[in-house]
N, C-alpha and C. Protein backbone atom coordinates (compact mmCIF):
# COMPACT_ATOMS: atom_id res chain seq x y z
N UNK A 1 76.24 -274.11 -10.51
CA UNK A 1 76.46 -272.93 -11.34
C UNK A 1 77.56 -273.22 -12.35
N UNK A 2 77.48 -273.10 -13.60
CA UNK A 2 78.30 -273.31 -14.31
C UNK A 2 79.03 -271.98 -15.32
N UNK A 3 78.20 -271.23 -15.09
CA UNK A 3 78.84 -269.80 -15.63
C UNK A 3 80.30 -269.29 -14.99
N UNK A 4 80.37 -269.47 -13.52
CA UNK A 4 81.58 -269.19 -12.95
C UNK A 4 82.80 -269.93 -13.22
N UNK A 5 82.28 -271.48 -13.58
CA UNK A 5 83.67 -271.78 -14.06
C UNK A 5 84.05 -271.36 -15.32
N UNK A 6 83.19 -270.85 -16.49
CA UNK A 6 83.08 -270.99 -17.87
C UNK A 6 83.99 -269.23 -18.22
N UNK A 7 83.45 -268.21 -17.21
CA UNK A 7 83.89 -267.38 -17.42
C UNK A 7 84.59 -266.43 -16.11
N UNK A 8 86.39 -266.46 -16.56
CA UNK A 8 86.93 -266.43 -15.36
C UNK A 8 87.32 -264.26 -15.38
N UNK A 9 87.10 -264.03 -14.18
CA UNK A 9 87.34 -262.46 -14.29
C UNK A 9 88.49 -261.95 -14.76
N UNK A 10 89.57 -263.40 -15.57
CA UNK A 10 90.49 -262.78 -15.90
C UNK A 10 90.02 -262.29 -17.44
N UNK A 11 88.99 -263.20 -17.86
CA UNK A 11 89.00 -262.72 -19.42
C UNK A 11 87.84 -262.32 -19.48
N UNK A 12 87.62 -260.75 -18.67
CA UNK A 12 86.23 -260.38 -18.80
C UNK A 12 87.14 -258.83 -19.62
N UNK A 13 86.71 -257.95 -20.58
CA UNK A 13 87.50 -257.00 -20.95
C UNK A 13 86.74 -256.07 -20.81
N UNK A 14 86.30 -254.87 -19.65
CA UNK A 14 85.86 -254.05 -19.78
C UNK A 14 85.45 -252.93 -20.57
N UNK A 15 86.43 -252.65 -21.47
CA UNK A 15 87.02 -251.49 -22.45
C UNK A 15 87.40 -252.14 -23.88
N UNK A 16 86.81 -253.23 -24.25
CA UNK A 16 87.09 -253.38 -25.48
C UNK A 16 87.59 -252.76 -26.89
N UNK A 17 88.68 -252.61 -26.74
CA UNK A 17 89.55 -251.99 -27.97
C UNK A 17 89.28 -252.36 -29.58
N UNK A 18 88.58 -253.52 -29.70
CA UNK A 18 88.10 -253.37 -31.33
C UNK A 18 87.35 -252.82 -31.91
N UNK A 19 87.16 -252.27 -33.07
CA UNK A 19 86.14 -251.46 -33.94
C UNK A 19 85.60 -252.82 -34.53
N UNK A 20 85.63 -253.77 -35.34
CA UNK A 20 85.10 -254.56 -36.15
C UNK A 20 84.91 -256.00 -35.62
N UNK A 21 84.31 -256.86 -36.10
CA UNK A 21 83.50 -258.12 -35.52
C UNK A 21 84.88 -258.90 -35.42
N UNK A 22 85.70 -258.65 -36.73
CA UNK A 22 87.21 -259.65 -36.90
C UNK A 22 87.92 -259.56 -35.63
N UNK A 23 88.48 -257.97 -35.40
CA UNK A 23 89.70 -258.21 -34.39
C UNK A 23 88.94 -258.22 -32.96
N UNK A 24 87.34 -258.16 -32.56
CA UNK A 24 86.52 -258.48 -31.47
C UNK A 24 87.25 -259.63 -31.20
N UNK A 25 87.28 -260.76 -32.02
CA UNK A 25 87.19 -262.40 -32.25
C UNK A 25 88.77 -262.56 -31.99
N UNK A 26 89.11 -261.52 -32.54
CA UNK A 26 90.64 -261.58 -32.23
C UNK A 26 91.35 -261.70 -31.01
N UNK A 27 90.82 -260.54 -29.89
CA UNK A 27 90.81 -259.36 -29.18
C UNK A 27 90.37 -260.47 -27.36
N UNK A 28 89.15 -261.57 -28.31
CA UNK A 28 88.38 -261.88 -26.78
C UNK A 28 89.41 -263.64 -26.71
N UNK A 29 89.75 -263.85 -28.39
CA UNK A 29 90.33 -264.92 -28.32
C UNK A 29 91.97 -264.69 -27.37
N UNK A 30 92.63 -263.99 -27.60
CA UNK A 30 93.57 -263.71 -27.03
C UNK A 30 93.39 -263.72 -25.17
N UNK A 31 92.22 -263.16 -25.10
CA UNK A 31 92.15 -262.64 -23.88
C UNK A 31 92.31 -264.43 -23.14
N UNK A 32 91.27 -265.17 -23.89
CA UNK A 32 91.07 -266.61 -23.14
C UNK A 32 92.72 -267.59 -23.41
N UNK A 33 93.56 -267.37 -24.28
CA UNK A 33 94.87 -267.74 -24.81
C UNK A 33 95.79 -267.50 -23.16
N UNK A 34 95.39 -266.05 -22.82
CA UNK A 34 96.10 -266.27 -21.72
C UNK A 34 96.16 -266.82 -20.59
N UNK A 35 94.88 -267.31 -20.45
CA UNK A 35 94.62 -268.71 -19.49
C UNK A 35 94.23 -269.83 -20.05
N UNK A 36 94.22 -270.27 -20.78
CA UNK A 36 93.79 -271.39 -21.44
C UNK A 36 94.89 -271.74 -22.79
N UNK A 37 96.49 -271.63 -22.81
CA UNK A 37 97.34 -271.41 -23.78
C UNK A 37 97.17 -272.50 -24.40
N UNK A 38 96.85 -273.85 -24.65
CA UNK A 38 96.55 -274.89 -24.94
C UNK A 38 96.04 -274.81 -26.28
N UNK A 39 94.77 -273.41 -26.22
CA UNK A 39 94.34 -273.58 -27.36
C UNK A 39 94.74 -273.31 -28.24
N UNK A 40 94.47 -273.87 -29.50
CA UNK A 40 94.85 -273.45 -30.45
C UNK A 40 94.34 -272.12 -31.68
N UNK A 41 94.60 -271.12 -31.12
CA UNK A 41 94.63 -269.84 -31.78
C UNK A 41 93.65 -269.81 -33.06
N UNK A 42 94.65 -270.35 -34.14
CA UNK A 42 93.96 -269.93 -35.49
C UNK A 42 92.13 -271.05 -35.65
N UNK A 43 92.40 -272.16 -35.18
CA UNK A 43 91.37 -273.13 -35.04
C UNK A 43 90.20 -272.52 -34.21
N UNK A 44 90.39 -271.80 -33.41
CA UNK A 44 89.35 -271.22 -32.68
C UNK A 44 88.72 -270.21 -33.60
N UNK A 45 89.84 -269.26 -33.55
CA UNK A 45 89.65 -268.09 -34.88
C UNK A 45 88.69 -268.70 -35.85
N UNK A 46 88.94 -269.49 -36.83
CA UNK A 46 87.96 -270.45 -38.00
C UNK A 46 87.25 -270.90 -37.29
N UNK A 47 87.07 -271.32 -36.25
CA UNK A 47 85.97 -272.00 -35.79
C UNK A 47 84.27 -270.96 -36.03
N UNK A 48 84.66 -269.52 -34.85
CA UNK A 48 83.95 -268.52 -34.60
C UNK A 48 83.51 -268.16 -36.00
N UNK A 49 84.54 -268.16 -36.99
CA UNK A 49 83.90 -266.95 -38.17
C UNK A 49 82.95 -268.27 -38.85
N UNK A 50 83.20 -269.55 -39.09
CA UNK A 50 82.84 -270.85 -39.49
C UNK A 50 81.13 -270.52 -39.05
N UNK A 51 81.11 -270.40 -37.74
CA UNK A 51 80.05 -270.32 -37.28
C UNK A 51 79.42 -269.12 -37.50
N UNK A 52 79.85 -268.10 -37.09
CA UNK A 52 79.05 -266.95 -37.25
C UNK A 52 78.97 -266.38 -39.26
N UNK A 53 79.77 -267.50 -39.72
CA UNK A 53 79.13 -267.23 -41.75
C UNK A 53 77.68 -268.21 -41.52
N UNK A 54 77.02 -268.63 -40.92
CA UNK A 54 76.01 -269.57 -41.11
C UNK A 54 74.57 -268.77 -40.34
N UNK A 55 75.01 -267.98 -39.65
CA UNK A 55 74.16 -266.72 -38.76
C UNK A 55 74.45 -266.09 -38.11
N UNK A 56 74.45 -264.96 -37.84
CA UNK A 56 75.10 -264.51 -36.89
C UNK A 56 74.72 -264.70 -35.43
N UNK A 57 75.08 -264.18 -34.60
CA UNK A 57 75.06 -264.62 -32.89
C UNK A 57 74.68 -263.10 -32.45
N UNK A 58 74.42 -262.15 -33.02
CA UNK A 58 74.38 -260.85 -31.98
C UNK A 58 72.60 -261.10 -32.62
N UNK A 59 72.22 -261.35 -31.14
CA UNK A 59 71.04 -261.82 -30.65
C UNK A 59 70.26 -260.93 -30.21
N UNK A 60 70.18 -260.28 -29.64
CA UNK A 60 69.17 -259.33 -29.03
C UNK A 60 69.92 -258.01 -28.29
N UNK A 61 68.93 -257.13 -28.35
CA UNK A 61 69.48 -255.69 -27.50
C UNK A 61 71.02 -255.67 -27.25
N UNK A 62 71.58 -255.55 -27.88
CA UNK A 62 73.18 -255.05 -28.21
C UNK A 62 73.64 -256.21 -27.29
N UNK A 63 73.34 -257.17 -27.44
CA UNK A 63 74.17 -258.65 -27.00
C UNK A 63 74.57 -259.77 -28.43
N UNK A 64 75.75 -260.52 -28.10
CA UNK A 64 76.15 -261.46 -28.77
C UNK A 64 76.85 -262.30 -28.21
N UNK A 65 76.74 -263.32 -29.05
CA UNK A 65 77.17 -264.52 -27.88
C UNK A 65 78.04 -265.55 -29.43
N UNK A 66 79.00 -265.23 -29.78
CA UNK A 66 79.78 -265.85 -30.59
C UNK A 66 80.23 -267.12 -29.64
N UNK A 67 79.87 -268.00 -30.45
CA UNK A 67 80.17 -269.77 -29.60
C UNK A 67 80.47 -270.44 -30.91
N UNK A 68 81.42 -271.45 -30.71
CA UNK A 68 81.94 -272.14 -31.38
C UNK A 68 82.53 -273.79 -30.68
N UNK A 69 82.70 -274.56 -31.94
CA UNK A 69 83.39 -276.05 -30.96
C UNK A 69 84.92 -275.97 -31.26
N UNK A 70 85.57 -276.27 -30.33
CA UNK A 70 86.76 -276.22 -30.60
C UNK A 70 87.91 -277.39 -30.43
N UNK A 71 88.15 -278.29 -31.04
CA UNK A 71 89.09 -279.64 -30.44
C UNK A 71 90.03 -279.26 -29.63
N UNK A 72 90.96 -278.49 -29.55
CA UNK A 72 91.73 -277.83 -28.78
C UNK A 72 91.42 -277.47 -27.10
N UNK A 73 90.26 -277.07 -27.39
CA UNK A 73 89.78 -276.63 -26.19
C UNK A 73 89.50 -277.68 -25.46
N UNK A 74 90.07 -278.04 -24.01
CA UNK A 74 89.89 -278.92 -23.15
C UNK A 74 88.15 -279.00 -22.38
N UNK A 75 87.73 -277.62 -22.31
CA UNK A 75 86.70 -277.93 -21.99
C UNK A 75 85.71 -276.48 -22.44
N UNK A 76 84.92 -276.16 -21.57
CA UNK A 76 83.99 -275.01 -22.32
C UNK A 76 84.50 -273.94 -21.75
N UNK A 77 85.18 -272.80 -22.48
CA UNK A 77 85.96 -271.63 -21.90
C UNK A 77 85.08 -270.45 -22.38
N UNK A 78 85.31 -269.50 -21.62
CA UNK A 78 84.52 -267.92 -22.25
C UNK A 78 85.66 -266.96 -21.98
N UNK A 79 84.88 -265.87 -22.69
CA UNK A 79 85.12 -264.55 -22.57
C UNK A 79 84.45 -263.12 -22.79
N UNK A 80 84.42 -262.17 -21.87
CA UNK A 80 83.32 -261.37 -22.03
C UNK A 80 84.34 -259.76 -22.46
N UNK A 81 83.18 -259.43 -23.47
CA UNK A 81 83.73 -257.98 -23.91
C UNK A 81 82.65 -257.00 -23.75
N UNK A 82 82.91 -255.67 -23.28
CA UNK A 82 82.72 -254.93 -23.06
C UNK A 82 82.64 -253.37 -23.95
N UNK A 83 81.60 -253.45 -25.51
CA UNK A 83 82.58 -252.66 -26.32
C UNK A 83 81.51 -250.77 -25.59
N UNK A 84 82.03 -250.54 -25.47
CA UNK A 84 81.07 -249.26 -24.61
C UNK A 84 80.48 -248.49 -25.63
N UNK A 85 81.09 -247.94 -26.52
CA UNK A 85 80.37 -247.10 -28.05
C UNK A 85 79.65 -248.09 -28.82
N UNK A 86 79.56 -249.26 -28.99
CA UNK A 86 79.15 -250.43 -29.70
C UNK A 86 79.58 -250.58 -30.97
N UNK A 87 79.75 -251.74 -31.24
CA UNK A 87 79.62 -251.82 -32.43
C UNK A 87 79.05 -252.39 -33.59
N UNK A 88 79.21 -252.37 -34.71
CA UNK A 88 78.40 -252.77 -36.01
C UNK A 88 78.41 -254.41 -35.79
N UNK A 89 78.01 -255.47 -35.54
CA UNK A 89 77.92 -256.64 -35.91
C UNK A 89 76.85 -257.76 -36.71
N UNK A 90 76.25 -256.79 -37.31
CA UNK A 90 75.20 -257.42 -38.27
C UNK A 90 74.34 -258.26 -37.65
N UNK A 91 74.13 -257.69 -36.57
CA UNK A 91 72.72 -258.33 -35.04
C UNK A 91 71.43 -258.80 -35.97
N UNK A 92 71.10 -259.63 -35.58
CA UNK A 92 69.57 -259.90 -35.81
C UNK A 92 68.55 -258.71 -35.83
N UNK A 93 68.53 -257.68 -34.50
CA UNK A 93 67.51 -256.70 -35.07
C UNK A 93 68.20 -255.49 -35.47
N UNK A 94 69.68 -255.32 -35.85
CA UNK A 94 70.36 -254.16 -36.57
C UNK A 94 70.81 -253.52 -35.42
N UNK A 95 70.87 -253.62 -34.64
CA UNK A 95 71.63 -252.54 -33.46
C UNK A 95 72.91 -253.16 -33.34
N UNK A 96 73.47 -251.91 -32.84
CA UNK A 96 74.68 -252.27 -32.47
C UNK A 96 75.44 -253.47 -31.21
N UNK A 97 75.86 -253.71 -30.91
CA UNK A 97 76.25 -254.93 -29.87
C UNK A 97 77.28 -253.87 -28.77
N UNK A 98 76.82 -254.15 -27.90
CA UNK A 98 78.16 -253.51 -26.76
C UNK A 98 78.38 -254.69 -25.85
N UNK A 99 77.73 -255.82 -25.58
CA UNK A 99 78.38 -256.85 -24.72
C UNK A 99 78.57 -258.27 -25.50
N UNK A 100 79.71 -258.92 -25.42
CA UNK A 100 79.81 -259.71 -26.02
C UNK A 100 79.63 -260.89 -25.19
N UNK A 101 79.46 -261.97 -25.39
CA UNK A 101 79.98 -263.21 -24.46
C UNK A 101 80.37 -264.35 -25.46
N UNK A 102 81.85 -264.53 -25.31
CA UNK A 102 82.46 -265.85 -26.53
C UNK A 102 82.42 -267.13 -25.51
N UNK A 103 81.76 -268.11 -26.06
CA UNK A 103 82.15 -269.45 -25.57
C UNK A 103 83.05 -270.21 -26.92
N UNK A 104 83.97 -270.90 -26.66
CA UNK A 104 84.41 -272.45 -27.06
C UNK A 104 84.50 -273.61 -26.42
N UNK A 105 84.34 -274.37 -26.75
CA UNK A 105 83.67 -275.66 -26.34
C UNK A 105 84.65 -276.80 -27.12
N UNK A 106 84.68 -277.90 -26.40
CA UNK A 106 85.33 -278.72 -26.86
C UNK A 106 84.10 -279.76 -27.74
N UNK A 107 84.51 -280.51 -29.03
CA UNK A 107 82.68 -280.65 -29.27
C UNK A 107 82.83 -282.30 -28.71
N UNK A 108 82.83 -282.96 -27.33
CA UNK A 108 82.75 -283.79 -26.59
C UNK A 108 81.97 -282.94 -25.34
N UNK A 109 81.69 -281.88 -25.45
CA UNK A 109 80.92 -281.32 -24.61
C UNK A 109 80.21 -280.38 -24.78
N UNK A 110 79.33 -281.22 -25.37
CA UNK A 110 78.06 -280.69 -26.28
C UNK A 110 77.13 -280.08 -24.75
N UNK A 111 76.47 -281.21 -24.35
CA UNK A 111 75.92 -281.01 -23.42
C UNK A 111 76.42 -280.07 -22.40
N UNK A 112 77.20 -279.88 -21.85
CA UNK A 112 78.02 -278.75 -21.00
C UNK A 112 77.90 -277.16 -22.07
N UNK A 113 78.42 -277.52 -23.26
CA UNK A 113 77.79 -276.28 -23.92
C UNK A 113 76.38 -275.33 -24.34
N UNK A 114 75.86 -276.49 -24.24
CA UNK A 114 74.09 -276.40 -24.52
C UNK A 114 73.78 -275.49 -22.77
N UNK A 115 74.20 -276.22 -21.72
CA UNK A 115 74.03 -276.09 -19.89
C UNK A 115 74.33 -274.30 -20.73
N UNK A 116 75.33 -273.85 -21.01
CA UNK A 116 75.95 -272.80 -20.45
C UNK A 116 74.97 -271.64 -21.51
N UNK A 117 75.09 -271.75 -22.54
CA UNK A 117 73.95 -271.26 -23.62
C UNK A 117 73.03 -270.96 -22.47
N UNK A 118 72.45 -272.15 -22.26
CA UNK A 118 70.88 -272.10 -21.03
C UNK A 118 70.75 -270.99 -20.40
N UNK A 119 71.33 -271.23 -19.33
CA UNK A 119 71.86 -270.50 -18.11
C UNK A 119 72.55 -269.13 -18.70
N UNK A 120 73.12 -268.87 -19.55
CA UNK A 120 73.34 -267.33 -20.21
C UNK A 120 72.28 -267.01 -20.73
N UNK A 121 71.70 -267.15 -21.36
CA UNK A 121 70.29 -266.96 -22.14
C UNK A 121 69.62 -266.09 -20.73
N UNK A 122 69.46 -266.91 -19.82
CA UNK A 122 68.43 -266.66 -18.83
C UNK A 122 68.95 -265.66 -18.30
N UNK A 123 70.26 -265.26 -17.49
CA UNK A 123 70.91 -264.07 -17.14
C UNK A 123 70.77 -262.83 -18.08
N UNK A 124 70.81 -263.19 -19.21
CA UNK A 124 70.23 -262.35 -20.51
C UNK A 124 69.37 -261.65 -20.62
N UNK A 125 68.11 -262.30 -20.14
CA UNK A 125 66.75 -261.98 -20.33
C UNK A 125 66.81 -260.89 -19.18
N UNK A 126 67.26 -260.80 -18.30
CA UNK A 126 67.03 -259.88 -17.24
C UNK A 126 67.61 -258.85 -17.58
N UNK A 127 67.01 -257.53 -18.16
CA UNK A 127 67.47 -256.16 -18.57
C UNK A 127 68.38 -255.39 -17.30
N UNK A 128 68.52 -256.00 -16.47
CA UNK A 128 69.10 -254.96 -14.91
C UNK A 128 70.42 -255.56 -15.23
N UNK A 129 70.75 -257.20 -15.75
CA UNK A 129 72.09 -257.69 -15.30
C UNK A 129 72.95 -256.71 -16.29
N UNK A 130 72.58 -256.26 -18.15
CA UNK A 130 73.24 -255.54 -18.93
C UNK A 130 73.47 -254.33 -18.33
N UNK A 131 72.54 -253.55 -17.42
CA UNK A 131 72.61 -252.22 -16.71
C UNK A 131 73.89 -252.26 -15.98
N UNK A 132 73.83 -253.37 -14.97
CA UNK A 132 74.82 -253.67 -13.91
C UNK A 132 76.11 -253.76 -14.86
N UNK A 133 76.48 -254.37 -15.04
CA UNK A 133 77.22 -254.64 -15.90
C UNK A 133 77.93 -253.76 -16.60
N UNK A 134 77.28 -252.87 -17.46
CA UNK A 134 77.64 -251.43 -17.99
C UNK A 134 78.49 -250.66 -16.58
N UNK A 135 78.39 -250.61 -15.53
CA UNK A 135 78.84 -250.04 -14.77
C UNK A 135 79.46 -250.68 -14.10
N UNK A 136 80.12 -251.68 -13.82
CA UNK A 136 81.02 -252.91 -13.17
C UNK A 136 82.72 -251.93 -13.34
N UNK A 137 83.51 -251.76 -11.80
CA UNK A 137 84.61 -250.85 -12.61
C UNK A 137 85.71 -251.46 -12.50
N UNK A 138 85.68 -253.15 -12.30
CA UNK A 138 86.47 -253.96 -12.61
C UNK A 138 85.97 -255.06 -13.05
N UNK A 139 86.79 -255.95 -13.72
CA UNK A 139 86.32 -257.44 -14.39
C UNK A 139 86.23 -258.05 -13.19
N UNK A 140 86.79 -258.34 -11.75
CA UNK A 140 86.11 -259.09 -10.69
C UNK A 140 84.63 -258.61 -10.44
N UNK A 141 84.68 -257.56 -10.41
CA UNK A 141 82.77 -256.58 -10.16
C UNK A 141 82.54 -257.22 -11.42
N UNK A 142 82.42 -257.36 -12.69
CA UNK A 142 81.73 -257.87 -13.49
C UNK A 142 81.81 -259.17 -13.43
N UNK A 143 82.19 -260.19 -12.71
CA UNK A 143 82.59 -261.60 -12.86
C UNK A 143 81.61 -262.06 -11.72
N UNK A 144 81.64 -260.97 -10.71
CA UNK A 144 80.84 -260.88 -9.50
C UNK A 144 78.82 -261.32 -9.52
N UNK A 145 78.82 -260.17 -10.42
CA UNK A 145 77.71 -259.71 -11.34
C UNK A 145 77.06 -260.75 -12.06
N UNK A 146 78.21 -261.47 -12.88
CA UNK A 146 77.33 -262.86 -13.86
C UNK A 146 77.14 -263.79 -12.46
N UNK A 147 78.08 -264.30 -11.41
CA UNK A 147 77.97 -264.97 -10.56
C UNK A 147 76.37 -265.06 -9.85
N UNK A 148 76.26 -263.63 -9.18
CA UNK A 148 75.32 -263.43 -8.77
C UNK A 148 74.07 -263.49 -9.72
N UNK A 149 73.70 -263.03 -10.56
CA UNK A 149 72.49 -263.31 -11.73
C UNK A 149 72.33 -264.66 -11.71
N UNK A 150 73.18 -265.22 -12.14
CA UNK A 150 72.75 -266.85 -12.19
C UNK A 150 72.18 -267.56 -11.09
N UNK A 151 72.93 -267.35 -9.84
CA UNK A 151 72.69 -267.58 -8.63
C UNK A 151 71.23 -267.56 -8.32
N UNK A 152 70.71 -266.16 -8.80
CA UNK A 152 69.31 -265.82 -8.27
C UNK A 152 68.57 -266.81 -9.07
N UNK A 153 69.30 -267.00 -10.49
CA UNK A 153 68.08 -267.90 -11.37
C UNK A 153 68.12 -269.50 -10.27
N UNK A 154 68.85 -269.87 -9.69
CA UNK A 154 68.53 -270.88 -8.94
C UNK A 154 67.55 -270.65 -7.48
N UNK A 155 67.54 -269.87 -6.97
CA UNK A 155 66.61 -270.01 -5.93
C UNK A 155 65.14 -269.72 -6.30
């Protein structure tokens, strides 16, 4: 399972406090800063917008998955947001986004980044895990939640 190491229940944000796509990026980067201080802040920051000026990432049914490579980053880190009213992020089919999931990646771990894409994608596809999720009333219950989804995709 590689989702559990990638995304730790400390930087899952239930209640997401940003209105706009910027301080989201801001908001989830910070969150991973506090376990992962190494990285480097503004480089991540450029990294995400770098990437998301080339297409955007809010992918389907009020999901987005802002991923980026990051030299800084020792290895592939996440963070999950939670925006409950949703918001505007210029999605592929125009809806609003209420769950986010940020990866950075170190780009020596391509392959480990591609694994985690995978394996999120697939937790994705299952309309019950976003349900669950919506109602998780802590970031361990939501950390719980991705754990378990993935899990099932293996048996």
């Amino acid at each position: 399972m590689v989702l559990d190491k990638v995304f730790s229940s400390k930087n899952i944000i239930l209640n997401i406090q940003s209105k706009d796509k910027d301080s989201l990026f801001e908001e989830l980067v910070d969150s991973i800063l506090k376990v992962y201080p190494n990285i480097n802040r503004k480089e991540a920051l450029d990294a995400l917008h770098d990437r998301e000026s080339k297409m955007t990432t809010g992918i389907m049914h009020g999901i987005a998955v802002p991923h980026a490579s990051c030299p800084s980053s020792s290895d592939t880190v996440g963070a999950i947001g939670i925006c409950r009213d949703g918001m505007d992020y210029n999605s592929l089919d125009g809806h609003p986004v209420n769950y986010v999931f940020m990866l950075l990646s170190n780009p020596t771990e391509t392959e480990k980044h591609l694994a985690v894409l995978k394996d999120l994608s697939s937790v994705l596809q299952n309309p019950s895990f976003t349900k669950d999720l919506e109602s998780a009333a802590t970031s361990e219950e939501a950390h719980e939640l991705l754990v378990r989804y993935e899990s099932n995709l293996l048996n």
